[in-house]
N, C-alpha and C. Protein backbone atom coordinates (compact mmCIF):
# COMPACT_ATOMS: atom_id res chain seq x y z
N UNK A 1 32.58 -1.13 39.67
CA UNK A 1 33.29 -1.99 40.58
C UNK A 1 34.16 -2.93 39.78
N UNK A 2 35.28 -3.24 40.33
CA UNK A 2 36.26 -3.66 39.63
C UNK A 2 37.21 -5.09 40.21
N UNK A 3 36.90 -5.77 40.20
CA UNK A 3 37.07 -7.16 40.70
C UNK A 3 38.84 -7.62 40.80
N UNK A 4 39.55 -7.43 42.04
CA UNK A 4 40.55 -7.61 41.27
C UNK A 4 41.50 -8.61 42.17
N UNK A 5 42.54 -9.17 42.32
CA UNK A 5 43.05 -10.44 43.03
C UNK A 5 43.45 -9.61 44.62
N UNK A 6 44.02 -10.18 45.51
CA UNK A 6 44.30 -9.89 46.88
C UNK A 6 45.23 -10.83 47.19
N UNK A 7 46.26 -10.46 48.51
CA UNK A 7 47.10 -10.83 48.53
C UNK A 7 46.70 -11.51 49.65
N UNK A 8 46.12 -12.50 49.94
CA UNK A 8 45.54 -13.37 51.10
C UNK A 8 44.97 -12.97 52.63
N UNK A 9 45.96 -11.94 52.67
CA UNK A 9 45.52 -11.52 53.95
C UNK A 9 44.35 -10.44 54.13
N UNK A 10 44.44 -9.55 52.99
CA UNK A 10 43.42 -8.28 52.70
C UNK A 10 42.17 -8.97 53.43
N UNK A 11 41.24 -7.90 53.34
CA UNK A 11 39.81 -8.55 53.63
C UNK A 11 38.69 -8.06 52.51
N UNK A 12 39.46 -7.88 52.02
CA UNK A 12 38.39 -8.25 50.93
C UNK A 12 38.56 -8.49 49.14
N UNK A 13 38.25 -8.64 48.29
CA UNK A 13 38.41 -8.94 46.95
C UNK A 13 37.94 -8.35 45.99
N UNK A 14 36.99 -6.99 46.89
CA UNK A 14 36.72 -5.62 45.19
C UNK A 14 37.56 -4.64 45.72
N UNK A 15 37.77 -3.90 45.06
CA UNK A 15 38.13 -2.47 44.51
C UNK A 15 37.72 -1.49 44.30
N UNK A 16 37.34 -0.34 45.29
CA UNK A 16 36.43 0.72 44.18
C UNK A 16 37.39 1.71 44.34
N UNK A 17 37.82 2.00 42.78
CA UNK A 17 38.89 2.71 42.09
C UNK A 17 40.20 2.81 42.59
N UNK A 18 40.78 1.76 43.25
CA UNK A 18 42.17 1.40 43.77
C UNK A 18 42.23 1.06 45.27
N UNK A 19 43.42 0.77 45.75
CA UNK A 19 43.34 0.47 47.00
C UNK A 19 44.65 1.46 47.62
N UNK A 20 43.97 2.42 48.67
CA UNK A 20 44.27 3.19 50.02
C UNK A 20 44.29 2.77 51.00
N UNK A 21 45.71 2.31 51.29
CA UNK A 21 46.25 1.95 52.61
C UNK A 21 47.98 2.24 52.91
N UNK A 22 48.25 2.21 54.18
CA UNK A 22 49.83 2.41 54.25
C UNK A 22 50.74 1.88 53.76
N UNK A 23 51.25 1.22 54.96
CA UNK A 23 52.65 0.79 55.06
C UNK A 23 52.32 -0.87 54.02
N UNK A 24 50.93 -1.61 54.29
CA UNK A 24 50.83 -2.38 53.64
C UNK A 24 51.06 -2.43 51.96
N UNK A 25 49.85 -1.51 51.60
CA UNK A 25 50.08 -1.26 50.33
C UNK A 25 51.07 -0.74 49.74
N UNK A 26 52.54 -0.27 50.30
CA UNK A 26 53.91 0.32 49.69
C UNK A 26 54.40 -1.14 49.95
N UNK A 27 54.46 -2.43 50.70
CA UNK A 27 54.94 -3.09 50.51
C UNK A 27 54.74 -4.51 49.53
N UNK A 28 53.26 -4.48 49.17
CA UNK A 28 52.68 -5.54 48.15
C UNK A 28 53.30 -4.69 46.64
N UNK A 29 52.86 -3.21 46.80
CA UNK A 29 53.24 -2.25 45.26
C UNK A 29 51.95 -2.64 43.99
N UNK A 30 52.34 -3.06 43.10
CA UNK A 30 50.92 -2.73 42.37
C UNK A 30 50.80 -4.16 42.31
N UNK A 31 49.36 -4.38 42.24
CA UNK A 31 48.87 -6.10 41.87
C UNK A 31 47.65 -5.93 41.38
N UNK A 32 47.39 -7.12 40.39
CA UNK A 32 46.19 -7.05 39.32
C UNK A 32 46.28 -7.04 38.05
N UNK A 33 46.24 -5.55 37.86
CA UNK A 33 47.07 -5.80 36.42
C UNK A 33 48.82 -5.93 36.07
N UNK A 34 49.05 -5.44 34.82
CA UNK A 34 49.99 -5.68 34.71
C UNK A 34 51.21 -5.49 35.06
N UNK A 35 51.96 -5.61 35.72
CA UNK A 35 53.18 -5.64 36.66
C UNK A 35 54.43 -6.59 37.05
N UNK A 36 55.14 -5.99 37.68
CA UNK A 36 56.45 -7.04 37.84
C UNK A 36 56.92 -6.67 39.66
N UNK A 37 56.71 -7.26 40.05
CA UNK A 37 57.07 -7.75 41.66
C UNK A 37 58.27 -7.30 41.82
N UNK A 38 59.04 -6.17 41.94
CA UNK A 38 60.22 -5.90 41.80
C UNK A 38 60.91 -5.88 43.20
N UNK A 39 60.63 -6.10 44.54
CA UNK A 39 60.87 -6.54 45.43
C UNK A 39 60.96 -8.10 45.84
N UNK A 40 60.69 -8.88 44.98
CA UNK A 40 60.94 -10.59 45.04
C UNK A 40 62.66 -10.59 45.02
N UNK A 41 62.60 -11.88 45.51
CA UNK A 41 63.96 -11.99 45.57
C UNK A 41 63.87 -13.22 44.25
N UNK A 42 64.92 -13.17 43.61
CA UNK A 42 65.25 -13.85 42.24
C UNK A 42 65.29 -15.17 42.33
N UNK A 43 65.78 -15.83 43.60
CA UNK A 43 66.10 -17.24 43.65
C UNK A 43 64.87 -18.73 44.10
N UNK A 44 63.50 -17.49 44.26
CA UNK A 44 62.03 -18.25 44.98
C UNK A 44 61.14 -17.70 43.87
N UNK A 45 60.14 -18.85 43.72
CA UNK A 45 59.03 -18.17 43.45
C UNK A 45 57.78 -18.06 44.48
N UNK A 46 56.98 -17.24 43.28
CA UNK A 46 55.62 -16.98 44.30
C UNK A 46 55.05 -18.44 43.62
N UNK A 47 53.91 -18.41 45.05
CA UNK A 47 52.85 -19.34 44.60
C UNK A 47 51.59 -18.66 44.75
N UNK A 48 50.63 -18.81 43.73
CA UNK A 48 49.19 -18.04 44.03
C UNK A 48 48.25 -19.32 43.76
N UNK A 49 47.39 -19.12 44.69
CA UNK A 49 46.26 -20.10 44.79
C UNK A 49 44.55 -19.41 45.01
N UNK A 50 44.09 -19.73 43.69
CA UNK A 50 42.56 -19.11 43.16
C UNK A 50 42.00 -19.73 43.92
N UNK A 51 40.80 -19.02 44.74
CA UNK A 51 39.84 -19.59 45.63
C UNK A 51 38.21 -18.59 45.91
N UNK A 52 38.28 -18.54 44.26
CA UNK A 52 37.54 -17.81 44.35
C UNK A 52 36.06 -18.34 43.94
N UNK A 53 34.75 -17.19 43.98
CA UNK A 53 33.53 -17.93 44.16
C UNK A 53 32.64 -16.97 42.87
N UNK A 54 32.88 -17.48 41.60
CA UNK A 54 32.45 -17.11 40.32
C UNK A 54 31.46 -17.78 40.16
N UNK A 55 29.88 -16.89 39.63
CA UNK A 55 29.06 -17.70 38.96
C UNK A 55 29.00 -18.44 37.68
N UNK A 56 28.66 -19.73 37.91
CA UNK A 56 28.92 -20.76 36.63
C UNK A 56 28.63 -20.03 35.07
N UNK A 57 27.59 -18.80 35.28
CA UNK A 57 27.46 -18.16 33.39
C UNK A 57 28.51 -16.73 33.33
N UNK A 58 29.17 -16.53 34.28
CA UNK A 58 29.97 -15.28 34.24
C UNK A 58 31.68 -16.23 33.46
N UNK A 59 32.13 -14.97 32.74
CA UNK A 59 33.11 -15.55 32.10
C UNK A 59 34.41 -15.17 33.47
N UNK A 60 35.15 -16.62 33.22
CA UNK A 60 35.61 -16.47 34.47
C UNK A 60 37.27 -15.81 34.44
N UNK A 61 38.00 -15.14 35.37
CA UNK A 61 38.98 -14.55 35.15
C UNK A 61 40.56 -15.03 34.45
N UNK A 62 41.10 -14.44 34.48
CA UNK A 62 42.30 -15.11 33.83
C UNK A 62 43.73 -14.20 34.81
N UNK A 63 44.43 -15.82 34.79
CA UNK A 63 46.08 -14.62 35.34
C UNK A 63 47.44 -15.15 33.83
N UNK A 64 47.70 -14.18 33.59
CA UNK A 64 48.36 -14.20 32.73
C UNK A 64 50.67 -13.91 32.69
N UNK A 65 51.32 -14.48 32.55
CA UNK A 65 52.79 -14.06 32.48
C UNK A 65 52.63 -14.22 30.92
N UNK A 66 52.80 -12.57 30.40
CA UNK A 66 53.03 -11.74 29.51
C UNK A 66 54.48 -12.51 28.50
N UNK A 67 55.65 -12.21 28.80
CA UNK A 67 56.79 -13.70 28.44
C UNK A 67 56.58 -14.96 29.49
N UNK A 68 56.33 -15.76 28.44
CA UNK A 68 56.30 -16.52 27.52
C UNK A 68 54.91 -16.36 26.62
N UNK A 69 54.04 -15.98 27.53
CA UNK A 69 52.77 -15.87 26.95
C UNK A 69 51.72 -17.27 27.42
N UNK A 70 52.34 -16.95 28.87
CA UNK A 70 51.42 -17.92 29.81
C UNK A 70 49.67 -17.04 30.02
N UNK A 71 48.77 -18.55 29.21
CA UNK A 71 47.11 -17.44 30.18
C UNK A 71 46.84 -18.85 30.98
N UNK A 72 46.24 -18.52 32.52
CA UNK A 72 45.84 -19.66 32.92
C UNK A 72 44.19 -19.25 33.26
N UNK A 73 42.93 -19.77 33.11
CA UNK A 73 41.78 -19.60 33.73
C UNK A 73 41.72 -19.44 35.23
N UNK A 74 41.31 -18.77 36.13
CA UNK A 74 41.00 -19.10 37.19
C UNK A 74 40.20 -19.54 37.83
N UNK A 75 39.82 -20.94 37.63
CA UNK A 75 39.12 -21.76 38.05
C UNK A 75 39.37 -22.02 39.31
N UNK A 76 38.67 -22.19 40.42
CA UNK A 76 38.63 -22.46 41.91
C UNK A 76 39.41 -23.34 42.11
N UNK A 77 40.42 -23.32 43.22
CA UNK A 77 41.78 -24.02 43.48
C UNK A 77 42.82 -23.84 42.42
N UNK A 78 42.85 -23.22 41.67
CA UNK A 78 44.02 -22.96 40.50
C UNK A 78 45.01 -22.98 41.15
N UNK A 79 46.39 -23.19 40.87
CA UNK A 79 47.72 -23.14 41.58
C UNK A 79 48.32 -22.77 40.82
N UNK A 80 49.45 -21.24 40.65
CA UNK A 80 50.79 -21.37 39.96
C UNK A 80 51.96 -21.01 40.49
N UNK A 81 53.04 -21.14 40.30
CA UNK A 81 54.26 -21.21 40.77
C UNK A 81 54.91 -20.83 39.75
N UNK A 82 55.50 -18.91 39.74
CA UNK A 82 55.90 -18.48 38.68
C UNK A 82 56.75 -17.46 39.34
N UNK A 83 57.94 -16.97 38.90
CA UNK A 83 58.27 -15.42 39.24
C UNK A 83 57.99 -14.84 39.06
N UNK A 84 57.51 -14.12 40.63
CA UNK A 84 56.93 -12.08 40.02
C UNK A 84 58.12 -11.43 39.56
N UNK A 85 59.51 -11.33 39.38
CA UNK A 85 60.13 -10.45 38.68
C UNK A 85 59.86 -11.12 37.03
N UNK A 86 59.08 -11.44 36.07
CA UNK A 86 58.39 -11.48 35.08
C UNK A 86 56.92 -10.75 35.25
N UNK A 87 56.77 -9.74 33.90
CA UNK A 87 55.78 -9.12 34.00
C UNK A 87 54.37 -10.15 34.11
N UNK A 88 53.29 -9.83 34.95
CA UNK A 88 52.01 -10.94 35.04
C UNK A 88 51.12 -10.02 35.55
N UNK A 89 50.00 -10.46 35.77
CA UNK A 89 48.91 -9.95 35.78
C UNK A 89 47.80 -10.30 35.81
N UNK A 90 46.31 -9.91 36.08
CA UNK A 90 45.12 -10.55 35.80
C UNK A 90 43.84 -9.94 35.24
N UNK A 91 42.97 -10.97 35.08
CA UNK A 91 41.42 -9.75 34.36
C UNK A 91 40.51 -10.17 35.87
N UNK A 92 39.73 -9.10 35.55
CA UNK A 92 38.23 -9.37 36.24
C UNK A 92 37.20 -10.33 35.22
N UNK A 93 36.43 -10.88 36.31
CA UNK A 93 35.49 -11.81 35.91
C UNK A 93 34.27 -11.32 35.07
N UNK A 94 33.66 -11.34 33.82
CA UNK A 94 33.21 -10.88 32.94
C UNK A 94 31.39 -11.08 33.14
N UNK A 95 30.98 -10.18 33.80
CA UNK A 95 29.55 -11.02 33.73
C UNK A 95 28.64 -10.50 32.87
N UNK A 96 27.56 -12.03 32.34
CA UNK A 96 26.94 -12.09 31.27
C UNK A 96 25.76 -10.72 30.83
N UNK A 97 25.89 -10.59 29.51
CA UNK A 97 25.32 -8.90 29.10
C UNK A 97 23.91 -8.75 30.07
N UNK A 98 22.78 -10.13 30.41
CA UNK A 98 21.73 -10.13 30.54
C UNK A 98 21.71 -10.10 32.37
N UNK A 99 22.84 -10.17 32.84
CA UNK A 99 23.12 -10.26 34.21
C UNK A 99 22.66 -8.80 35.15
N UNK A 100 21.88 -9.04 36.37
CA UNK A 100 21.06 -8.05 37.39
C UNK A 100 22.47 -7.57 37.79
N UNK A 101 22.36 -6.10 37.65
CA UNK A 101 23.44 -5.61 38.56
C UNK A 101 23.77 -5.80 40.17
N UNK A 102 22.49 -5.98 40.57
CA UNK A 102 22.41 -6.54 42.21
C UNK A 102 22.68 -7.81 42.59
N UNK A 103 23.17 -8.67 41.55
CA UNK A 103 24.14 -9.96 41.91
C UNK A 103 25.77 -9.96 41.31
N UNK A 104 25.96 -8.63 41.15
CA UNK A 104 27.92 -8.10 41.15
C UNK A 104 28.43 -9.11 42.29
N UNK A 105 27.59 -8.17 43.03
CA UNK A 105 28.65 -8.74 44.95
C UNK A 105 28.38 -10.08 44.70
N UNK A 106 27.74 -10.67 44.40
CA UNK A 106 28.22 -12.37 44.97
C UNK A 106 29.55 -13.10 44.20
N UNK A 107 29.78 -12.11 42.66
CA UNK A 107 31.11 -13.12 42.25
C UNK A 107 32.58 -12.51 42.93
N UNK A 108 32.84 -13.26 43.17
CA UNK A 108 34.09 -12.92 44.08
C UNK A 108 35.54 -13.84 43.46
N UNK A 109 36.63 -13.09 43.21
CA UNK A 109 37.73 -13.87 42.55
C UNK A 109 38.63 -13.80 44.13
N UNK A 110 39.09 -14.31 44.90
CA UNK A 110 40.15 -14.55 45.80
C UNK A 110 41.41 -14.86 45.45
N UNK A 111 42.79 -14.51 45.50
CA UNK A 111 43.89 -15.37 45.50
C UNK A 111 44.64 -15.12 46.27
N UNK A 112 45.24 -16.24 46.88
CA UNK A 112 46.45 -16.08 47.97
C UNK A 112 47.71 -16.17 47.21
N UNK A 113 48.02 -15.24 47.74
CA UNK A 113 49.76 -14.85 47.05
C UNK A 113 51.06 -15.50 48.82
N UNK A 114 51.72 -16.09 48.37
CA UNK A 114 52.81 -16.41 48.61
C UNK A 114 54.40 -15.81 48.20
N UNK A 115 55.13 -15.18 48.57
CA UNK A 115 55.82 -14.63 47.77
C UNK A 115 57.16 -14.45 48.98
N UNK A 116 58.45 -14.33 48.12
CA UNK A 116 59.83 -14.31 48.92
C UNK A 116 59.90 -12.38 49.00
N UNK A 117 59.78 -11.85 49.67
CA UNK A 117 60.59 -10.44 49.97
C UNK A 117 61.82 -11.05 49.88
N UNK A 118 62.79 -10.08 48.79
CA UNK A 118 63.95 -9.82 48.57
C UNK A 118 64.68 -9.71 50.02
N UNK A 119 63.88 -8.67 50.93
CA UNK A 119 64.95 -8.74 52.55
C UNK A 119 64.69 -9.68 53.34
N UNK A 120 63.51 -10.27 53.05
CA UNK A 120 64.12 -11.73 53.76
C UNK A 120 64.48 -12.78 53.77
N UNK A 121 64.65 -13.10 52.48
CA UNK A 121 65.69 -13.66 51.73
C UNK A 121 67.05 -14.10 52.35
N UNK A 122 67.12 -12.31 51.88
CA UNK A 122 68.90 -11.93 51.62
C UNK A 122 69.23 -11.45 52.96
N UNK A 123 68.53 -11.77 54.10
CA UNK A 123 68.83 -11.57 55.86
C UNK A 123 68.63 -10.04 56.03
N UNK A 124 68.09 -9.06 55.38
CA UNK A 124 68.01 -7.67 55.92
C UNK A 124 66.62 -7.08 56.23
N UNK A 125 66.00 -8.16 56.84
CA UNK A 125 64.72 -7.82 56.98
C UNK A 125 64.52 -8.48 58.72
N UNK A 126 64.01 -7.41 59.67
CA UNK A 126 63.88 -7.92 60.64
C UNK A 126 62.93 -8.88 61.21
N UNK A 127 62.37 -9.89 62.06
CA UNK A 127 61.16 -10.39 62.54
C UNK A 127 60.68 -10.30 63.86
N UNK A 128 59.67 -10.75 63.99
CA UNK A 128 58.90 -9.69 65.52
C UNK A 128 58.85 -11.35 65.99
N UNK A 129 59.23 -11.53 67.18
CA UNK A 129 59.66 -12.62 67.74
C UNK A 129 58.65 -12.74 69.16
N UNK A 130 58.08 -11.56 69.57
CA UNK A 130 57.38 -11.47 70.33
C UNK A 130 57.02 -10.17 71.33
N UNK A 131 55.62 -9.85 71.70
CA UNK A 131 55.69 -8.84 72.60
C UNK A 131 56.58 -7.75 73.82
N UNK A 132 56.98 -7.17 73.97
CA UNK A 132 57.18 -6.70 75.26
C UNK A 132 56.24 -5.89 76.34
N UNK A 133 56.56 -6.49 77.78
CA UNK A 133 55.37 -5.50 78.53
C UNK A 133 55.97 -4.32 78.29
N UNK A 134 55.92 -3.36 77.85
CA UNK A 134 55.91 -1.86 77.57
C UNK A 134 55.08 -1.75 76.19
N UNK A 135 53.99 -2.55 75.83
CA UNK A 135 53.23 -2.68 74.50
C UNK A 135 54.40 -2.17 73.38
N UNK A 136 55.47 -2.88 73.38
CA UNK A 136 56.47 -2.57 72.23
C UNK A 136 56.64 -3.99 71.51
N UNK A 137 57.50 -4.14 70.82
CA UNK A 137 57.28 -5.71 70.00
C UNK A 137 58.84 -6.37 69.99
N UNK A 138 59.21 -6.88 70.52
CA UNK A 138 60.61 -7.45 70.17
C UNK A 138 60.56 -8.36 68.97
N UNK A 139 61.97 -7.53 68.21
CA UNK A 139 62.50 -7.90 67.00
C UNK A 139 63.81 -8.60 67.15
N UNK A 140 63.96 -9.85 66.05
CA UNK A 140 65.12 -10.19 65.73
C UNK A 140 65.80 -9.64 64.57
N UNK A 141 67.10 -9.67 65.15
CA UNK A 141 67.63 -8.30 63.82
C UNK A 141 68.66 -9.45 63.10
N UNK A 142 68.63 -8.98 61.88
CA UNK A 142 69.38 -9.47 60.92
C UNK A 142 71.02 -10.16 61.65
N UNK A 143 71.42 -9.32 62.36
CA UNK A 143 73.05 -9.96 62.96
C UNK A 143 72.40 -10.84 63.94
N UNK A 144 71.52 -11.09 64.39
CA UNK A 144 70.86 -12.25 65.14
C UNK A 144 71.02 -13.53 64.50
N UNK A 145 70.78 -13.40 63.20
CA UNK A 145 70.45 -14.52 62.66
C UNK A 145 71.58 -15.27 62.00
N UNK A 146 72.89 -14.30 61.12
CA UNK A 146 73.26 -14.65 60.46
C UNK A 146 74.67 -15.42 61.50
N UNK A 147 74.58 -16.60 60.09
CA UNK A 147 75.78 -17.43 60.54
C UNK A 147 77.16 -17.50 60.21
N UNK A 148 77.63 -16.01 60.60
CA UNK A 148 78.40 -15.50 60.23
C UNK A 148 79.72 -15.62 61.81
């Protein structure tokens, strides 16, 4: 089992041997290890906030931006404010050699990711504004918005 960050909304915070899902997972793309957010838009950053629940003798995780050669601990409430188009990344939480395998599940690393999509940004990304009775969803479309 492989401990690895989440993008706030997921429901949950392990991994067993990657994550299988749709439309979601083609739009987060890879997170954890090492990677670059190549759907951010250039002019925002992300913010990620650690909220996770590590036992005090387990060595605790780290998120790292590769240039400059940022490591930060992830200590509970951690905050950073960095661009994902810079490569970054994170470890799993290290637990101690003498540690019961049947207390894995309780360390848990959480982080909420905040982040600009490039299309909605740059106005080419639509938003769901509200239901319709025909169980369909009304969208606002990009020429809706712009102040053009």
């Amino acid at each position: 089992m492989d401990l690895v960050s989440c993008h706030g909304f997921l429901p949950t915070s392990v991994t067993y041997n990657g994550f299988t899902g749709g439309t979601l997972a083609d739009a987060l793309g890879d997170f954890g290890g090492e990677h670059r957010d190549t759907k951010d838009s250039p002019a925002y950053y992300t913010c990620m906030i650690s909220v996770s629940d590590i036992p005090a003798d387990y060595n605790p995780s780290h998120f790292f931006i590769l240039y400059p050669g940022i490591f930060v601990t992830l200590t509970n409430f951690a905050t950073m404010h960095f661009s994902g188009l810079r490569v970054h990344g994170g470890t799993a939480p290290v637990a101690p050699p003498d540690a019961d395998p049947n207390d894995f599940k309780s360390a848990t690393r959480f982080n909420i990711i905040y982040y600009p999509p490039r299309g909605q940004t740059e106005g080419n990304q639509r938003y769901a504004l509200g239901g319709l009775p025909n169980n369909t969803t009304f969208f606002v479309a990009p020429e809706m918005t712009a102040a053009e």
